[in-house]
C-alpha atoms as a PDB file:
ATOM      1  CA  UNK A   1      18.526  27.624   0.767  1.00  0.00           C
ATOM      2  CA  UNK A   2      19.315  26.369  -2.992  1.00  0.00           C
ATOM      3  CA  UNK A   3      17.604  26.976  -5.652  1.00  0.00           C
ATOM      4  CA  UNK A   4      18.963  24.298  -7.576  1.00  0.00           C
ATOM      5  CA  UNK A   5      16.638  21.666  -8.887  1.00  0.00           C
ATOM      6  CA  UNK A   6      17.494  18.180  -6.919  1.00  0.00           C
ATOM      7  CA  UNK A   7      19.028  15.536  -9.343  1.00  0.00           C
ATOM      8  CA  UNK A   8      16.857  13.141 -10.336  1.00  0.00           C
ATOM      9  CA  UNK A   9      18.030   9.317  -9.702  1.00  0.00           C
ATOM     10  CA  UNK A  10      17.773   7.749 -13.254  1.00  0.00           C
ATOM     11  CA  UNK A  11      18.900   4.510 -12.673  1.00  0.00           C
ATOM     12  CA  UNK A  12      17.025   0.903 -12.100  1.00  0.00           C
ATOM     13  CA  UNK A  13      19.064  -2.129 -10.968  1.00  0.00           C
ATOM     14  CA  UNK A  14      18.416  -4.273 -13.378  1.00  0.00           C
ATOM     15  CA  UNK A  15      16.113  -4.681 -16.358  1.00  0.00           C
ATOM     16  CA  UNK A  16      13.055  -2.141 -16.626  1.00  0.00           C
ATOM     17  CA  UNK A  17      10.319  -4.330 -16.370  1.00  0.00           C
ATOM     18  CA  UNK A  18       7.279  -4.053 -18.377  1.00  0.00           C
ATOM     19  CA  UNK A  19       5.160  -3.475 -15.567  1.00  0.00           C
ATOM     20  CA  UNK A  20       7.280  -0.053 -14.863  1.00  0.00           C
ATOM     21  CA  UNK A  21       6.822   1.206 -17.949  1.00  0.00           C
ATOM     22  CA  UNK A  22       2.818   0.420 -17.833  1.00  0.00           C
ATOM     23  CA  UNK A  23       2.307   1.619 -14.590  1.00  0.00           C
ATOM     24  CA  UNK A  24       4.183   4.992 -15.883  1.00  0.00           C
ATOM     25  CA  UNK A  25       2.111   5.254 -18.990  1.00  0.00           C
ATOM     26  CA  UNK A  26      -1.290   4.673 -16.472  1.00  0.00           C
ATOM     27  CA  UNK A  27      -0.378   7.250 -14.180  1.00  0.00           C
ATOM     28  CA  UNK A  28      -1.047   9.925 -17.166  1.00  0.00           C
ATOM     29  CA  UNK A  29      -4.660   9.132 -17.694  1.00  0.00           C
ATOM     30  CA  UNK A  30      -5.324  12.005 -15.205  1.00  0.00           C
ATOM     31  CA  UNK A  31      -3.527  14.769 -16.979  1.00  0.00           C
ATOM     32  CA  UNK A  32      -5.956  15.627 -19.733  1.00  0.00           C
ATOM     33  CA  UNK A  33      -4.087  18.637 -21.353  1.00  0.00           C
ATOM     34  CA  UNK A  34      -1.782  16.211 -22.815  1.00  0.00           C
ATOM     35  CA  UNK A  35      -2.412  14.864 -26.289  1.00  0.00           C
ATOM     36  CA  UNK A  36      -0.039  12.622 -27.468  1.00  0.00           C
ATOM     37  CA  UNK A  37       3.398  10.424 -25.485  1.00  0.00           C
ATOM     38  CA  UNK A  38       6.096   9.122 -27.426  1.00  0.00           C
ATOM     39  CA  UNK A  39       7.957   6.159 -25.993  1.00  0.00           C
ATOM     40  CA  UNK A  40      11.673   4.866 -26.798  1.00  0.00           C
ATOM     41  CA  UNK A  41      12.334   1.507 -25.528  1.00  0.00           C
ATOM     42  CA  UNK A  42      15.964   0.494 -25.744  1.00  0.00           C
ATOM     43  CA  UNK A  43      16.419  -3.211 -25.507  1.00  0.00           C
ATOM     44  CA  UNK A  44      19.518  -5.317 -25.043  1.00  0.00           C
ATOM     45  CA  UNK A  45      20.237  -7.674 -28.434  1.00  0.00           C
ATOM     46  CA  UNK A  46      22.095 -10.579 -28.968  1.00  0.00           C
ATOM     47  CA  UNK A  47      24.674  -9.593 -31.243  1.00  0.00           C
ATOM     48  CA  UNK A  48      27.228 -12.233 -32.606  1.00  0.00           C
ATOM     49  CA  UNK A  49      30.651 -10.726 -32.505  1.00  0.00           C
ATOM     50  CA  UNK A  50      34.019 -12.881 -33.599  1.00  0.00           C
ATOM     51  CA  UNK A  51      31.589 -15.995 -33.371  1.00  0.00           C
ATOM     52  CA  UNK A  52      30.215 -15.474 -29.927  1.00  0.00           C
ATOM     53  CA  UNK A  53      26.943 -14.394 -28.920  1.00  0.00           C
ATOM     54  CA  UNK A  54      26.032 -11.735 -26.400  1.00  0.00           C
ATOM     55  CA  UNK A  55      23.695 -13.480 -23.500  1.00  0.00           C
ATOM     56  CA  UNK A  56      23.422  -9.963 -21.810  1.00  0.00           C
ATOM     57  CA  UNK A  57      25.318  -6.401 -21.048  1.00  0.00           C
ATOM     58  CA  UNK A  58      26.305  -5.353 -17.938  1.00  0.00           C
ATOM     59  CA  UNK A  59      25.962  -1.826 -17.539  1.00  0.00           C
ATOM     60  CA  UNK A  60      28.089   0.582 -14.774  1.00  0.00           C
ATOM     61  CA  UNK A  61      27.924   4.555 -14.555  1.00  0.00           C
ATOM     62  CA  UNK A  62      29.523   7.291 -13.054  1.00  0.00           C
ATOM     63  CA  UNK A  63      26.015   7.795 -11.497  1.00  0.00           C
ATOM     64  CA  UNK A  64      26.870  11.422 -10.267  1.00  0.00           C
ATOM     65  CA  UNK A  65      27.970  12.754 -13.721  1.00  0.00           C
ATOM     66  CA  UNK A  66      25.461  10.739 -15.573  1.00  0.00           C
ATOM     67  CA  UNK A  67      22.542  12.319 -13.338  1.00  0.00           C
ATOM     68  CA  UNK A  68      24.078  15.369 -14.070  1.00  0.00           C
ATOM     69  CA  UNK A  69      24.562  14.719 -17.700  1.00  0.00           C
ATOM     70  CA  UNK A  70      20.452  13.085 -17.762  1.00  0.00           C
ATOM     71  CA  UNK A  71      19.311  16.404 -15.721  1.00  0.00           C
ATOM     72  CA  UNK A  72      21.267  18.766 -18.310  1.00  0.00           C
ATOM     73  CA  UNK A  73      19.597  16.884 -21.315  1.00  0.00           C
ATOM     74  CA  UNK A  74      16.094  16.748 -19.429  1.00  0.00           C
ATOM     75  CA  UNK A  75      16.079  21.123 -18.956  1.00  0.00           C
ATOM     76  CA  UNK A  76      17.678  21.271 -22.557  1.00  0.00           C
ATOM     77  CA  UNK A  77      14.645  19.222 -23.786  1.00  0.00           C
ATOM     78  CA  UNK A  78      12.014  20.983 -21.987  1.00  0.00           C
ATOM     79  CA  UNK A  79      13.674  24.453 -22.649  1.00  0.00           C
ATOM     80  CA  UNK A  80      13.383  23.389 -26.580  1.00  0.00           C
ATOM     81  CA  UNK A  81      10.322  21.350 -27.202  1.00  0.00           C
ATOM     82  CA  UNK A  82       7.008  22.372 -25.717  1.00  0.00           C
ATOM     83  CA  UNK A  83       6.739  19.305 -22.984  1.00  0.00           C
ATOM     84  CA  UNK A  84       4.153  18.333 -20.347  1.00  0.00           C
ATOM     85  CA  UNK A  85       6.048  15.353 -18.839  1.00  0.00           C
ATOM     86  CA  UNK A  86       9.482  13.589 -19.714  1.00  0.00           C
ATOM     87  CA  UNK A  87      10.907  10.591 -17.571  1.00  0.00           C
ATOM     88  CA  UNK A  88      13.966   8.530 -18.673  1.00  0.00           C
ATOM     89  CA  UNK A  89      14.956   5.395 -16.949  1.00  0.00           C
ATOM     90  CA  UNK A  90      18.325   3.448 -17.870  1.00  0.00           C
ATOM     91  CA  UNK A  91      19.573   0.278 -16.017  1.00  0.00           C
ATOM     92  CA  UNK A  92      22.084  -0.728 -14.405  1.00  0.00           C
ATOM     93  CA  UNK A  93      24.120  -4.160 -14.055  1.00  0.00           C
ATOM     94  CA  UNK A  94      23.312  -6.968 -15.903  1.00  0.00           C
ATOM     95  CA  UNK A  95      20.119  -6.871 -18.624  1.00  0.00           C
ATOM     96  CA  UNK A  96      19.459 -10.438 -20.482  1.00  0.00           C
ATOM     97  CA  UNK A  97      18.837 -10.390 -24.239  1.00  0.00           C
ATOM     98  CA  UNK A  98      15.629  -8.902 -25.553  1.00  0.00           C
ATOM     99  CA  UNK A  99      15.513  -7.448 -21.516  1.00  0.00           C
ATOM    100  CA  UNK A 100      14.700  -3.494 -21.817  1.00  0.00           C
ATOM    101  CA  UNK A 101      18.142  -1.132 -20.586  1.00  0.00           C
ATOM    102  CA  UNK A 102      16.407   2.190 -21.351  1.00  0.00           C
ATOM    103  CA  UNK A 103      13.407   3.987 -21.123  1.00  0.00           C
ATOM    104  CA  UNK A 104      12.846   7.425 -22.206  1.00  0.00           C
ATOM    105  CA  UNK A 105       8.814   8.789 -21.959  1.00  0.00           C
ATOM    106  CA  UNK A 106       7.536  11.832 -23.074  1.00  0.00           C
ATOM    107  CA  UNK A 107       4.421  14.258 -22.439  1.00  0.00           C
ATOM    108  CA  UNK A 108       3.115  16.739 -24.708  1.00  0.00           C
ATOM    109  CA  UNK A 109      -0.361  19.017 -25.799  1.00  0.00           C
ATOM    110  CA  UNK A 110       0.511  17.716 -29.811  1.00  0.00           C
ATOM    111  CA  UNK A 111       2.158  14.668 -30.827  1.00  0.00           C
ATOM    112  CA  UNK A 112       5.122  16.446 -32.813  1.00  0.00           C
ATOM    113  CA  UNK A 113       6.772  17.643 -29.629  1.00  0.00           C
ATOM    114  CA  UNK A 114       7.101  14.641 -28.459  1.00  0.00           C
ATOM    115  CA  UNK A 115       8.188  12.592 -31.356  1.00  0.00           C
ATOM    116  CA  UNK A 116      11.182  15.253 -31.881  1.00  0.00           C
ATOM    117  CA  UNK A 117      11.726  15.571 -28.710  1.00  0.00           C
ATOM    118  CA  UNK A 118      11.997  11.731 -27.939  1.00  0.00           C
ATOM    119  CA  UNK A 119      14.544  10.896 -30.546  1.00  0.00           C
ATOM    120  CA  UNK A 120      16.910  14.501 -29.361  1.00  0.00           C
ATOM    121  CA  UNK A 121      16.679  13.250 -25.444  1.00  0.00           C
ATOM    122  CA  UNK A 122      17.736   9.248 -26.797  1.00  0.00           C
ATOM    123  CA  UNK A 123      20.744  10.730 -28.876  1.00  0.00           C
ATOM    124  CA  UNK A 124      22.264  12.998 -26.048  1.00  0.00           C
ATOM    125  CA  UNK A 125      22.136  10.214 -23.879  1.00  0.00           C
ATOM    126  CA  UNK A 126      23.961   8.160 -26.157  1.00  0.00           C
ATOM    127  CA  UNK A 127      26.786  10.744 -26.755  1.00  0.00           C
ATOM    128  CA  UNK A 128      26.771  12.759 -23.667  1.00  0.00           C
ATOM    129  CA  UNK A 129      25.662  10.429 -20.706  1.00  0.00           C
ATOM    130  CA  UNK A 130      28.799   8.156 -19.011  1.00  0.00           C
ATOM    131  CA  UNK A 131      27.244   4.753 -18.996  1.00  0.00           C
ATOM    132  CA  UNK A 132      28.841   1.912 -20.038  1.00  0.00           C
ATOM    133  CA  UNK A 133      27.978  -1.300 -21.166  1.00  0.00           C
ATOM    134  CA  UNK A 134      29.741  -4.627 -20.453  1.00  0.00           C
ATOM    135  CA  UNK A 135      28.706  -7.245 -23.535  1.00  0.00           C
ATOM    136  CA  UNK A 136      28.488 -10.707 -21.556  1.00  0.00           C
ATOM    137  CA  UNK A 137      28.535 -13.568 -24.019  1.00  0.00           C
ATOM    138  CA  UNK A 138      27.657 -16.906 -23.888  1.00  0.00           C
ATOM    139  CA  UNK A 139      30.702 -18.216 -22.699  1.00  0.00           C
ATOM    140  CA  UNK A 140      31.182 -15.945 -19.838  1.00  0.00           C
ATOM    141  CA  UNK A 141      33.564 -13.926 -21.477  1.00  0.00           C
ATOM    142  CA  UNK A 142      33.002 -10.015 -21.443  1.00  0.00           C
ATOM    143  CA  UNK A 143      34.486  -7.241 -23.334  1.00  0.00           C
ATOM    144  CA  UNK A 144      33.948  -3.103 -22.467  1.00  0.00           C
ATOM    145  CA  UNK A 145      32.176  -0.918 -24.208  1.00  0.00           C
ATOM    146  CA  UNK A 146      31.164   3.099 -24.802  1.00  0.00           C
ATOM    147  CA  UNK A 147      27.169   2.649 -24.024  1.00  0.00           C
ATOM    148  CA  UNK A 148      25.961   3.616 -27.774  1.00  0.00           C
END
């Protein structure tokens, strides 16, 4: 039998709806020996680049190395902050302007844990993780880019 820890699935297909992240924050009210959750909300904008406007991204992944990569920054984060609870969501395909593309939730006895802890988890992502986004622009055209 292994003892290594089963990858966790990070992905959503699609935006992450507002009712996820709720019904995340809700199911919390029953662990009372936390004191404070920090949330990061990434959210898709509508940048103007060369004259056109981004109408969404569509995001791919090597989904194997970027569990791997999300699991390596989740046991780096709880081995370095004192943490009660961390989840991180990021979507996949295509996410609409002002649409939320990541989600990263933290759990902790003191509010300072999780506020540090938060912003190191968002940053590996950004550099370590292989997602990618594809900017989609108004006129259907689409250019590739490093997610970050």
């Amino acid at each position: 039998m292994s003892t290594e820890k089963k990858l966790k699935n990070v992905f959503v297909q699609g935006p992450i709806t507002p009712e996820k992240i709720a019904t995340s924050i809700a199911h919390h009210q029953v662990k009372t020996n936390i004191g404070g959750h920090d949330i990061f909300l990434g959210q898709v904008r509508a940048d103007e680049i060369d004259g056109k406007t981004v109408k969404a991204i569509d995001y791919s992944a090597y989904e194997d190395m970027a569990n791997k990569a999300m699991h390596d920054i989740r046991e780096a984060a709880f081995s370095k902050f004192n943490l009660t609870c961390m989840h991180i969501y990021h979507s996949l395909g295509e996410v609409k302007a002002g649409e939320i593309c990541l989600f990263v939730f933290t759990s902790s006895e003191h509010r300072k844990e999780c506020f540090d802890a938060t912003r190191f988890i968002v940053e590996e992502i950004k550099a370590n993780a292989p997602i990618f986004g594809k900017e989609v622009f108004e006129d259907e055209t689409h250019i590739w880019k490093k997610n970050g």
